[in-house]
Protein backbone atom coordinates (compact mmCIF):
# COMPACT_ATOMS: atom_id res chain seq x y z
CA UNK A 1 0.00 0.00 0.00
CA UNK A 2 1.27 3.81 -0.33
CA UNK A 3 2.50 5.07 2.67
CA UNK A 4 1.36 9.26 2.04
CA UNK A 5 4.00 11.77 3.84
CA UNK A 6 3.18 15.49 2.83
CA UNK A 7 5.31 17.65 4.99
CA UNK A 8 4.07 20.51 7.17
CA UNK A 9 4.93 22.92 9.26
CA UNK A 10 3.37 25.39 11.52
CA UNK A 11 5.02 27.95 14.80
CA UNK A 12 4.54 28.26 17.88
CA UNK A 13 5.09 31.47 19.70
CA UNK A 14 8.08 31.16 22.45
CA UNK A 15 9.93 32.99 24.86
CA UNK A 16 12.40 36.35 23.58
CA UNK A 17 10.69 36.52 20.39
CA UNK A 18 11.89 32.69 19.21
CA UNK A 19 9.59 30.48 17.90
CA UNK A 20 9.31 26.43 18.03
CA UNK A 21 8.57 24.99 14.45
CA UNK A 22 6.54 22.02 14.62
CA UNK A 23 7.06 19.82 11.37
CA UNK A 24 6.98 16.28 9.79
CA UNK A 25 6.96 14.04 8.74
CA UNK A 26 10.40 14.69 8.68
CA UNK A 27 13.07 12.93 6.36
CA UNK A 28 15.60 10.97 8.17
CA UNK A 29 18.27 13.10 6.34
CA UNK A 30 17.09 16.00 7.68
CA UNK A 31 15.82 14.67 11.52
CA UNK A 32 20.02 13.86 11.19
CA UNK A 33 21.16 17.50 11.61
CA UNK A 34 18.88 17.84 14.59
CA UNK A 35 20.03 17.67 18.44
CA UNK A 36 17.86 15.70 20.90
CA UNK A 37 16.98 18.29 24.36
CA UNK A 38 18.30 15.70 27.30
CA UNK A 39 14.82 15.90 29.28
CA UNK A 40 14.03 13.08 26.48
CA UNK A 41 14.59 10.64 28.45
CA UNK A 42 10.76 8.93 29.33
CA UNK A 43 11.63 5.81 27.14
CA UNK A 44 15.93 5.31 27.25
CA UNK A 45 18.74 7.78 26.98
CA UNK A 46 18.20 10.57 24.57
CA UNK A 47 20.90 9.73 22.21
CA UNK A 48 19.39 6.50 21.98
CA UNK A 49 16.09 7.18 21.04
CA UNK A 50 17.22 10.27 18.56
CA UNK A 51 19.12 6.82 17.18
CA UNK A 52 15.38 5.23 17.39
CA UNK A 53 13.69 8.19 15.83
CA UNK A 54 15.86 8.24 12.78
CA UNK A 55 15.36 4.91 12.11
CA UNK A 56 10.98 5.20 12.22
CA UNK A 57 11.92 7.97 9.87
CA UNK A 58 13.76 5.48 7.09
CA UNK A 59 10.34 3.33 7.20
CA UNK A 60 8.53 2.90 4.44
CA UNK A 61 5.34 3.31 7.25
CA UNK A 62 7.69 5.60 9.64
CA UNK A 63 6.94 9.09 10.21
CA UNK A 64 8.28 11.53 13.11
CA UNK A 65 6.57 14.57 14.06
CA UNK A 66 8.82 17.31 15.83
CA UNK A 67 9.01 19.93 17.87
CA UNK A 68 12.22 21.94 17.34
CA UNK A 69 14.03 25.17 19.18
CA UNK A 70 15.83 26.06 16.72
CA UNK A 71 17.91 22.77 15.82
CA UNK A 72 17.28 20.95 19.32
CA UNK A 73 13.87 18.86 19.62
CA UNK A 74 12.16 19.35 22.11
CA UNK A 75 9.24 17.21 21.55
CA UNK A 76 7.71 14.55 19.42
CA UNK A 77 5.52 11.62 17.88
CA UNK A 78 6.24 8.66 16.18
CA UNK A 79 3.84 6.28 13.77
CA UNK A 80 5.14 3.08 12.98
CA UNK A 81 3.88 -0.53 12.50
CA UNK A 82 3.07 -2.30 16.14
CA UNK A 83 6.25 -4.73 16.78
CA UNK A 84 6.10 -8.09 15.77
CA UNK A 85 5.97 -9.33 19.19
CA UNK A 86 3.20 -7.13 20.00
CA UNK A 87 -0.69 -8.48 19.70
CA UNK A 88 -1.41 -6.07 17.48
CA UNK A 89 1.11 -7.26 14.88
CA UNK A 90 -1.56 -10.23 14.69
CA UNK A 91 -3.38 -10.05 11.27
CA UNK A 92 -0.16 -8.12 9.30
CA UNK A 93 -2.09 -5.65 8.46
CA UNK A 94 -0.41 -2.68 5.80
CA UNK A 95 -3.15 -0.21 6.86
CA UNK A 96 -2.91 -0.65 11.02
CA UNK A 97 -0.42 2.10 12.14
CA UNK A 98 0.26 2.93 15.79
CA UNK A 99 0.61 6.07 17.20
CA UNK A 100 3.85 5.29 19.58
CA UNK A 101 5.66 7.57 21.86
CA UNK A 102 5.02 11.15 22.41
CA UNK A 103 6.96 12.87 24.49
CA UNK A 104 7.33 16.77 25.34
CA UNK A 105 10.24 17.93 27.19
CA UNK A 106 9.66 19.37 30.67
CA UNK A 107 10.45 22.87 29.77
CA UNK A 108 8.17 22.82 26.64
CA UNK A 109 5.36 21.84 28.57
CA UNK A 110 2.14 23.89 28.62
CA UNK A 111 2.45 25.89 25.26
CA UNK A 112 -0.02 23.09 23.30
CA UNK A 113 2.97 20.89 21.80
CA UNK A 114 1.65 17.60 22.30
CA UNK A 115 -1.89 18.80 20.22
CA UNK A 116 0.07 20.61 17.74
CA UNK A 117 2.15 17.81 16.88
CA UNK A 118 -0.64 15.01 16.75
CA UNK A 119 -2.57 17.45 14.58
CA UNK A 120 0.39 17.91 12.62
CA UNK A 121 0.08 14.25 11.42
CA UNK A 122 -3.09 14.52 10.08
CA UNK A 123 -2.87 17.30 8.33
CA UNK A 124 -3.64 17.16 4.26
CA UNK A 125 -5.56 13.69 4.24
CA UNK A 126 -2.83 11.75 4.68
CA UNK A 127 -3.88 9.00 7.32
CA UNK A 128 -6.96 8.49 5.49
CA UNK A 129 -5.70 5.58 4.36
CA UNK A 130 -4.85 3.94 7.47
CA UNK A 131 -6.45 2.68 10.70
CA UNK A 132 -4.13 4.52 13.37
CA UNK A 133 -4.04 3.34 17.02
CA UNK A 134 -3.14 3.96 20.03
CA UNK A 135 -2.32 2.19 23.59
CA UNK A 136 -2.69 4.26 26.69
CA UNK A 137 -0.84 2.29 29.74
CA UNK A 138 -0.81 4.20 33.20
CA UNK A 139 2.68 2.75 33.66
CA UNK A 140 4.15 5.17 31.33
CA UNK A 141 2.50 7.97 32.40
CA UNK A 142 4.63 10.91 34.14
CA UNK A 143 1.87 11.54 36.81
CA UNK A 144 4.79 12.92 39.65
CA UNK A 145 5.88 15.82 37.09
CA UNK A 146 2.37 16.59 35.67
CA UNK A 147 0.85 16.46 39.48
CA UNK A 148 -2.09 14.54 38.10
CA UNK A 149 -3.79 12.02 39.92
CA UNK A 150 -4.61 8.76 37.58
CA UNK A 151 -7.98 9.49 36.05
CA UNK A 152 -6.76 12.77 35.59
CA UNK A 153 -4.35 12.12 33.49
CA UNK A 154 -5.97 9.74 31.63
CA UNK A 155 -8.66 12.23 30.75
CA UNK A 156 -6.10 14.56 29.63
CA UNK A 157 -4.51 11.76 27.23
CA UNK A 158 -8.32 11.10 26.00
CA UNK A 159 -9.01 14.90 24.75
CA UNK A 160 -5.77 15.03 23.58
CA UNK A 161 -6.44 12.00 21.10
CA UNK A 162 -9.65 12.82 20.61
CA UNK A 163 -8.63 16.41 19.18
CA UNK A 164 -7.94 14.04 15.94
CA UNK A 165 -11.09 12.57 16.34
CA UNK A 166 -9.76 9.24 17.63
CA UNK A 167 -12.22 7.31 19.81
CA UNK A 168 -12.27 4.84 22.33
CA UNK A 169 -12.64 1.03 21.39
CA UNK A 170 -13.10 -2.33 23.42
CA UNK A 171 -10.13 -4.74 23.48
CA UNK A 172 -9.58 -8.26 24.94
CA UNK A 173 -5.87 -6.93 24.86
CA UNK A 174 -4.54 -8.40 28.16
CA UNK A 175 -2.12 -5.47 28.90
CA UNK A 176 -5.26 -2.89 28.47
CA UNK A 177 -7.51 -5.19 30.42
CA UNK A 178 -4.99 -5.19 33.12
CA UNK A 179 -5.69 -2.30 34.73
CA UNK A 180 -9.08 0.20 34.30
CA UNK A 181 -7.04 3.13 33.61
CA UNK A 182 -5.76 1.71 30.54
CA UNK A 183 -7.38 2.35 27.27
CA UNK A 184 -7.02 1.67 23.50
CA UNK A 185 -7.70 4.67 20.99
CA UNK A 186 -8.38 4.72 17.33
CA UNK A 187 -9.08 6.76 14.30
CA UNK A 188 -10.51 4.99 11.12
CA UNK A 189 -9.61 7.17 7.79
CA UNK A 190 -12.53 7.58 5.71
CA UNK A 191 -10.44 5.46 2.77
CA UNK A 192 -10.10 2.16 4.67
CA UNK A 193 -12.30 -0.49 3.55
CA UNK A 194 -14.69 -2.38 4.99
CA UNK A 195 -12.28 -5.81 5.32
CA UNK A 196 -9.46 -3.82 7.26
CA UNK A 197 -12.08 -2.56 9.65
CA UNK A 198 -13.57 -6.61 10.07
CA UNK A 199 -9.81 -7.71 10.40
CA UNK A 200 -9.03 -5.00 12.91
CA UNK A 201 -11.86 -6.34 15.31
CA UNK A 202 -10.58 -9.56 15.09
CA UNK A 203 -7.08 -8.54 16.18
CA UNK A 204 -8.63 -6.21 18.82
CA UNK A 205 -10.83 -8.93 20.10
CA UNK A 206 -8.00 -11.94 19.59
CA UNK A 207 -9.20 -14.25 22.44
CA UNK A 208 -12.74 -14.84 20.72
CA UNK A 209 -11.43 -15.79 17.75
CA UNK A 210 -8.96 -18.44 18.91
CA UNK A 211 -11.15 -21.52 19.58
């Protein structure tokens, strides 16, 4: 299937007259002259997951959504396939795209970056084409730095989702089932058939297809 990237960009006002550009999907080439800001560090070491983030971007299904101060990100979003491991690698599906890590460093925090870069993403009808998902687990939630209680924060992560009009679903996922606060989001483009929408329910509800 075609993968659609159409690059966009949009600022943000900042402090002392500087803006932070919000763009993507950027090109690996170009995410390469970038600097990663060292408060990304939710998932492993910056410098490890700028490694990680340049290689979504070489996917054919890979794109990276960034916030940049000048050249230092300071925030960002990745869509890729889910991992093989993963149960919702079940079904190989070309048109199932998760919605991965975002992260916005601490500083950055409050000006609108996550929204701006999820919106980013969908901007020009290019994830019409694609059923795009996401996994909400508490566990990776920074609830000490946001001073959120639980629900709290998962409401935030909800209206933050749904500002691209993705929606709750039901899963027999045992990871989401594990805990209340956990929840799985989606967004069905208007282009995706009928049979990736029946083969996404049976990957979403594995355990009742199995016997």
């Amino acid at each position: 299937m075609e993968h659609i990237k159409r690059y966009h960009s949009r600022l943000i006002p900042y402090r002392d007259a500087k803006s932070i550009v919000i763009e993507g999907p950027v090109p690996p080439e170009q995410l390469r002259q970038y600097r990663m800001h060292p408060d990304l560090d939710a998932f492993r070491r910056p410098k490890e997951q700028f490694e990680a983030l340049v290689e979504i971007a070489e996917l054919p299904e890979g794109r990276i959504i960034a916030a940049r101060l000048e050249a230092e990100i300071v925030g960002y979003v990745t869509f890729h396939y889910a991992d093989e491991m993963e149960h919702w690698s079940y079904g190989n599906m070309e048109d199932l795209i998760e919605l991965g890590a975002i992260e916005v460093a601490d500083d950055f925090r409050g000006y609108g970056i996550g929204k701006q870069l999820i919106r980013l993403a969908f901007e020009g009808g290019q994830m019409e084409n694609v059923i795009t998902f996401t996994t909400e687990y508490y566990w990776h939630w920074d609830l000490d730095k946001s001073g959120l209680n639980l629900w709290e924060y998962r409401k935030m992560m909800e209206k933050l989702m749904k500002s691209v009009d993705m929606v709750w679903f039901a899963t027999d996922d045992p990871e989401i089932c594990s805990h209340p606060a956990n929840c799985l989001m989606v967004r069905i483009g208007k282009d995706v058939p009928l049979s990736s929408v029946e083969q996404f329910d049976r990957v979403r509800f594995r355990q009742r297809f199995m016997y």
